[in-house]
Protein backbone atom coordinates (compact mmCIF):
# COMPACT_ATOMS: atom_id res chain seq x y z
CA UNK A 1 13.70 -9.34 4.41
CA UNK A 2 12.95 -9.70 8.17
CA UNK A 3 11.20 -6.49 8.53
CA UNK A 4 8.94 -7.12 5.42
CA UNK A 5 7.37 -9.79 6.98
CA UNK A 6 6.23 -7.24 9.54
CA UNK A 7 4.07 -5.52 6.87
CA UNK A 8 0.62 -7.95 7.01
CA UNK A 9 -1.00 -9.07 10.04
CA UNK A 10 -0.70 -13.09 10.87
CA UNK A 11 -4.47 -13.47 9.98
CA UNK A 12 -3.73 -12.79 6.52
CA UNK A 13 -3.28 -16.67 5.14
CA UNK A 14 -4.78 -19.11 8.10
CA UNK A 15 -2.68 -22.34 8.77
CA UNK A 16 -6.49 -24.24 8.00
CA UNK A 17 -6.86 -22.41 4.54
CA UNK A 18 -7.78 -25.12 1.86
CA UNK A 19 -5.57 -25.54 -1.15
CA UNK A 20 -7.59 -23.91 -3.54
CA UNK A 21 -5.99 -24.24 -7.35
CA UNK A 22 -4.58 -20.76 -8.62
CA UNK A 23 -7.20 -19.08 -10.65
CA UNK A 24 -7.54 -15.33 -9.53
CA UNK A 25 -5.37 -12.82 -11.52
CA UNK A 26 -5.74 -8.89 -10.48
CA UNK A 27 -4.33 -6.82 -12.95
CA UNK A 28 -3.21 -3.23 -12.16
CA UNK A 29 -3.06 -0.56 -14.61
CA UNK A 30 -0.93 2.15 -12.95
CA UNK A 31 -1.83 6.04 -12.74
CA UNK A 32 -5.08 7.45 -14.35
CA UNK A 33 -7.51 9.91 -14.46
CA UNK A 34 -5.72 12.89 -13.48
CA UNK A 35 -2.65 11.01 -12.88
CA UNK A 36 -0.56 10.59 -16.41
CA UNK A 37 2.23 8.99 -15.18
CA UNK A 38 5.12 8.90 -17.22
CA UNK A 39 4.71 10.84 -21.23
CA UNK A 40 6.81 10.28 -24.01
CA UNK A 41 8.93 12.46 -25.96
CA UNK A 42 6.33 13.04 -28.53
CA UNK A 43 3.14 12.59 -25.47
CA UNK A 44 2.32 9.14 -25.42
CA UNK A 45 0.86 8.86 -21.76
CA UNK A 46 1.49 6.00 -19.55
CA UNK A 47 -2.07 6.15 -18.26
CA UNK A 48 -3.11 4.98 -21.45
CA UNK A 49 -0.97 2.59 -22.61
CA UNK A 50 -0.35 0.32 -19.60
CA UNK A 51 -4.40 0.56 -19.51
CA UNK A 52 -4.61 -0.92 -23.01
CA UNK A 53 -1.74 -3.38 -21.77
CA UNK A 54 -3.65 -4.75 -18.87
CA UNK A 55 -6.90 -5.12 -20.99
CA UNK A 56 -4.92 -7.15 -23.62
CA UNK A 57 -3.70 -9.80 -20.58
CA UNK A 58 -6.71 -9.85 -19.18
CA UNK A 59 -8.35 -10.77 -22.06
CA UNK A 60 -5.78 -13.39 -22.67
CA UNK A 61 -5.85 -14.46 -19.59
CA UNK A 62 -9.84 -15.03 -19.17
CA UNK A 63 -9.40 -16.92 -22.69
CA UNK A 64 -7.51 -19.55 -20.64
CA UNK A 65 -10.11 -19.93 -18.08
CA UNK A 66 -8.74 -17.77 -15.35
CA UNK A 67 -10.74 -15.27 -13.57
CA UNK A 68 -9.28 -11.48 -13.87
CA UNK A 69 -10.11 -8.97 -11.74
CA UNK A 70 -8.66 -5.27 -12.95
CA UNK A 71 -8.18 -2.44 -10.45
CA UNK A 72 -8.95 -0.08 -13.10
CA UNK A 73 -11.27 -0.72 -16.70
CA UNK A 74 -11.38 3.12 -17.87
CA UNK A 75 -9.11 6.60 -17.53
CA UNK A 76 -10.34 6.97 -13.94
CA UNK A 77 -7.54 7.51 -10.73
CA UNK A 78 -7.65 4.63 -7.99
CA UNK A 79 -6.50 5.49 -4.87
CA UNK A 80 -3.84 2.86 -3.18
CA UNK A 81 -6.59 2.21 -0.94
CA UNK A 82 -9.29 0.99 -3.34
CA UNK A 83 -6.36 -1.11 -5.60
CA UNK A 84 -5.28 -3.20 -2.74
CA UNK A 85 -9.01 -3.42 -1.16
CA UNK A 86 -10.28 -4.82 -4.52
CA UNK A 87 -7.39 -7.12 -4.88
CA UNK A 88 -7.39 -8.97 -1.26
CA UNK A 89 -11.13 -9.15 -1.66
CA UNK A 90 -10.79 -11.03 -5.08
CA UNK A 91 -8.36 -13.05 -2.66
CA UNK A 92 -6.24 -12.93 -5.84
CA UNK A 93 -3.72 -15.90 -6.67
CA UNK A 94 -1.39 -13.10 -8.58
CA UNK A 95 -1.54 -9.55 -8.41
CA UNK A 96 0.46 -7.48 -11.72
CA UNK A 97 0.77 -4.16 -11.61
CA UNK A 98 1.80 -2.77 -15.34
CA UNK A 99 3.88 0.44 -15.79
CA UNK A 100 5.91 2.52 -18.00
CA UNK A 101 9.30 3.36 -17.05
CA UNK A 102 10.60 6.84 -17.65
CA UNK A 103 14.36 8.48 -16.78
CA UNK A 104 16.12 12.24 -16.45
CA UNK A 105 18.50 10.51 -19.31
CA UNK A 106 16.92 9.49 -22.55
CA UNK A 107 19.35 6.60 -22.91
CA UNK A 108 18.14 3.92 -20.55
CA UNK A 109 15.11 1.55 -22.32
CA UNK A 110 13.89 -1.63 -22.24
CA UNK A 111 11.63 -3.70 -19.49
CA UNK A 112 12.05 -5.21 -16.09
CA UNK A 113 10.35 -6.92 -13.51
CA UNK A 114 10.26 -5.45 -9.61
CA UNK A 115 8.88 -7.36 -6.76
CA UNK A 116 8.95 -6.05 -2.79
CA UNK A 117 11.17 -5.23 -0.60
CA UNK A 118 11.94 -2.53 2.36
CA UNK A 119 15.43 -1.60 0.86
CA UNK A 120 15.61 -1.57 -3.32
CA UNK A 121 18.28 -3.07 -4.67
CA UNK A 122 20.13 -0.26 -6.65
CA UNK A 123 19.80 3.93 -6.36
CA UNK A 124 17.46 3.36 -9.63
CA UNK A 125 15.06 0.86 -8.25
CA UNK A 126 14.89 3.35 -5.38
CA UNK A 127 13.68 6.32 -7.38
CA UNK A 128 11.38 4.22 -9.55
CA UNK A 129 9.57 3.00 -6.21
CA UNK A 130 9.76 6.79 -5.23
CA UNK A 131 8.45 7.76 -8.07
CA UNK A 132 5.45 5.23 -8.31
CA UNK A 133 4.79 5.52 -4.66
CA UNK A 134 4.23 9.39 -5.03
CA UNK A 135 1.77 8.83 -7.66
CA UNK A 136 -0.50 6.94 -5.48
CA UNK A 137 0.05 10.02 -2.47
CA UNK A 138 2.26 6.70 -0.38
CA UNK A 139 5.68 6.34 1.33
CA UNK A 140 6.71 3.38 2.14
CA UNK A 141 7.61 2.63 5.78
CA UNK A 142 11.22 2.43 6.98
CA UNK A 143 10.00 -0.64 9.40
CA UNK A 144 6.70 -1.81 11.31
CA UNK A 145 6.34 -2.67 14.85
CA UNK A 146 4.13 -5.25 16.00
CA UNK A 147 4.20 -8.27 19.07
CA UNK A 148 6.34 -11.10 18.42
CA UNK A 149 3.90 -13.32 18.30
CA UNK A 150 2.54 -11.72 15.16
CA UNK A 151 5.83 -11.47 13.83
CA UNK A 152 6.57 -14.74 13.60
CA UNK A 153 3.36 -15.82 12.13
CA UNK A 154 3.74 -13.09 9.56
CA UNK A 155 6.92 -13.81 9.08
CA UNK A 156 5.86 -17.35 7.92
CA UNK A 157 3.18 -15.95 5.42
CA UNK A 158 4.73 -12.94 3.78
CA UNK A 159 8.02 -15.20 3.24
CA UNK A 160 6.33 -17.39 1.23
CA UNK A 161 4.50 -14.35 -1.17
CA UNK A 162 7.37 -13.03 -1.36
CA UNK A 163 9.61 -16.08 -2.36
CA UNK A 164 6.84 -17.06 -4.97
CA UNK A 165 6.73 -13.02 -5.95
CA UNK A 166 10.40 -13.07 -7.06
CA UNK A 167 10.01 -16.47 -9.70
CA UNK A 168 6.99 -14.88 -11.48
CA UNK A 169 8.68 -11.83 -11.17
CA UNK A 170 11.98 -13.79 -13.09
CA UNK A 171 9.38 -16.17 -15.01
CA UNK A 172 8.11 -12.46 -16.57
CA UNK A 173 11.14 -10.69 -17.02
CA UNK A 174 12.39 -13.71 -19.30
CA UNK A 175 9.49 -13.80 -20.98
CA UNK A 176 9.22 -9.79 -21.69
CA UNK A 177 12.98 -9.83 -22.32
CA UNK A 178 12.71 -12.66 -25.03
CA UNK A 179 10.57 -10.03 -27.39
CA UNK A 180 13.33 -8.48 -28.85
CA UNK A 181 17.45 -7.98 -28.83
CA UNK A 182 17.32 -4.88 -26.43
CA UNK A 183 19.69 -6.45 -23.27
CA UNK A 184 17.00 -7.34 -20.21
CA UNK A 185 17.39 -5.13 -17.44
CA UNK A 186 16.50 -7.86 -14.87
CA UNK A 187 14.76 -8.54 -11.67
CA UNK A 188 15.11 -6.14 -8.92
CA UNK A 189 13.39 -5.15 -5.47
CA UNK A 190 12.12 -1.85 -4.19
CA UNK A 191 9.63 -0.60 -1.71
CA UNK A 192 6.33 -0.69 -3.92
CA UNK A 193 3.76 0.07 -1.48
CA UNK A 194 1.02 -0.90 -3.81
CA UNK A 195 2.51 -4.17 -4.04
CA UNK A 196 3.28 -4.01 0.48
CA UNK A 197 -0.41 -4.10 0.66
CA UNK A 198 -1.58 -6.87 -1.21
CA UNK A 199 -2.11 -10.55 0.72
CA UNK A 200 -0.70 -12.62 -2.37
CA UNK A 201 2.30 -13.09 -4.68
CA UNK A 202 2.83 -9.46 -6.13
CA UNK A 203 5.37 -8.02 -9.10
CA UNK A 204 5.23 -4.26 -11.43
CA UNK A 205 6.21 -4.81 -14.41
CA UNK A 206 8.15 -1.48 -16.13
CA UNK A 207 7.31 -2.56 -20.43
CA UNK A 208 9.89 0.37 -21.53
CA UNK A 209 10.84 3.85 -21.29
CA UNK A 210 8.43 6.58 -22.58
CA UNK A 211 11.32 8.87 -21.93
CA UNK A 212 13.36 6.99 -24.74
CA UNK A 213 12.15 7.83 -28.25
CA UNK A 214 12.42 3.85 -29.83
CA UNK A 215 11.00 2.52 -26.54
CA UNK A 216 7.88 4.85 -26.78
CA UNK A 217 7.53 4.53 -30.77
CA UNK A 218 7.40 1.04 -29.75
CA UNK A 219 4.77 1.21 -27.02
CA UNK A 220 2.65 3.35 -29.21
CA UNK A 221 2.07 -0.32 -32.05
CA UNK A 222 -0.70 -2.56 -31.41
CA UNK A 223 1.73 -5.70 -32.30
CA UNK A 224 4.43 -4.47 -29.03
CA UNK A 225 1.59 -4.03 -27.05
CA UNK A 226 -0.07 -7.78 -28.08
CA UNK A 227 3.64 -9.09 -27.90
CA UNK A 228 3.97 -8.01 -24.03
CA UNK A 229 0.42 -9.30 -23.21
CA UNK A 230 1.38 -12.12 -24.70
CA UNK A 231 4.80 -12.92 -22.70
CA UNK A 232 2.65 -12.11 -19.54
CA UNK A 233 0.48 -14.46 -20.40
CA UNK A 234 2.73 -17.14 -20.72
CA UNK A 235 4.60 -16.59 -17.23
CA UNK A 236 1.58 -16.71 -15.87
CA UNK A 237 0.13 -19.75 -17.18
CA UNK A 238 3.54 -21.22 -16.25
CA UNK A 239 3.67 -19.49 -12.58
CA UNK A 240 0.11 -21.55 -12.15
CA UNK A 241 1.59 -24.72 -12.67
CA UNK A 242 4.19 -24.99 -10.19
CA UNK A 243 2.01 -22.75 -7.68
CA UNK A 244 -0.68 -25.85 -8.30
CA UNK A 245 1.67 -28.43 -7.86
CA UNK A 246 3.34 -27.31 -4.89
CA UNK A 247 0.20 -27.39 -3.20
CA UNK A 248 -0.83 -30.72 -4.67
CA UNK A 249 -3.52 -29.82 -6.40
CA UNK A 250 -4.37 -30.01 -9.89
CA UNK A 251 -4.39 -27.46 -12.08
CA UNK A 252 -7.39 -25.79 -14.30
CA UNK A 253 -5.44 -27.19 -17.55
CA UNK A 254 -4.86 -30.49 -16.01
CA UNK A 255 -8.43 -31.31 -14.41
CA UNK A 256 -9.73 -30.34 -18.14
CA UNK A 257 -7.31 -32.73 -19.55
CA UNK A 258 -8.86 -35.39 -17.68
């Protein structure tokens, strides 16, 4: 976890920064525009549906008074560059990065949540971060080499994304997991460089296998596709309220209250 720390520069949350409440969400929709990502059995497109996904949330989202910025609103391709540019300039709270899963094996289906890390937890998390990273024309680095002094201040920083990355990441995963009896496929870690680039809490969510026929007949109804923008929605109205109260301020919901 060491060496992940490594990957933003010690600048990238000042000791003096005020405690703002959380109330910046960037949602990613993966691939586009000339990159389909993932296609189903019978050619339902990633591109499209994880679009329509991340328009759902972030309508949802808005409708609970957050702001939501979205890397990408129509079938155009975003280079890495541009998604993590227009995230860390949002200074996003959250940053969600929606895609559709997809195997050699039509077996494998259901959801799970990823968040960062320099080694992935299993051969399968590997090849999905492979996979993903390719997409997007990135590899992500075996290590990073900067002074020490940066490296401790980093250190500091990036720990704490990266220890509030993995609850929303489990927060989400329950939530997705609760939609229906397929068995949740859990939380893992893998070297997402979309996600390495981003100066905030960060997790991709896979919402099923296109390359298994009931997980993309699925993914192709309005009601699945409300019922994972829904779950979203609640982990991260639930992710705000302990990120709020750790830093001792209140929340949007609870200043409203009053």
């Amino acid at each position: 976890m060491c060496a992940l720390a490594l990957m933003l520069p010690a600048s990238a949350i000042p000791a003096d920064a005020p405690r703002n409440r959380f109330d910046v969400v960037v949602v990613d929709a993966g691939h586009g525009g000339e990159d389909d990502g993932a296609r189903g059995a019978s050619g339902l497109l990633e591109k499209r549906v994880v679009l329509d996904v991340a328009q759902r949330l972030a309508r949802r989202l808005r409708a609970q008074g957050l702001k939501v910025v979205l890397t990408r609103d129509s079938d155009d391709f975003v280079p890495l560059e541009t998604r993590t540019s227009v995230a860390n300039d949002a200074r996003g709270d959250l940053f969600i990065s929606i895609h559709a899963n997809s195997s050699r094996s039509p077996k494998p289906r259901g959801m799970e949540a990823y968040f960062v890390s320099l080694e992935a937890s299993d051969a399968g998390s590997h090849e999905v971060a492979e996979r993903e990273n390719r997409a997007l024309g990135a590899t992500a680095p075996a290590s990073l080499k900067l002074d020490p002094l940066s490296a401790i201040l980093g250190d500091m920083a990036v720990n704490e994304h990266v220890r509030e990355s993995n609850e929303f990441a489990k927060r989400a995963q329950a939530e997705l997991a609760a939609i229906d009896s397929v068995p949740s496929r859990g939380v893992k870690q893998a070297p997402f460089v979309v996600l390495m680039g981003v100066r905030m809490p960060a997790a991709l969510l896979e919402i099923g296998f296109l390359s298994n026929r009931k997980d993309e007949k699925a993914l192709r109804a309005r009601d699945r596709r409300d019922a994972i923008a829904d779950a979203v929605t609640r982990a991260v109205l639930a992710f705000r309220d302990d990120y709020d109260r750790r830093r001792g301020v209140a929340s949007a919901a609870g200043a409203d209250a009053r």
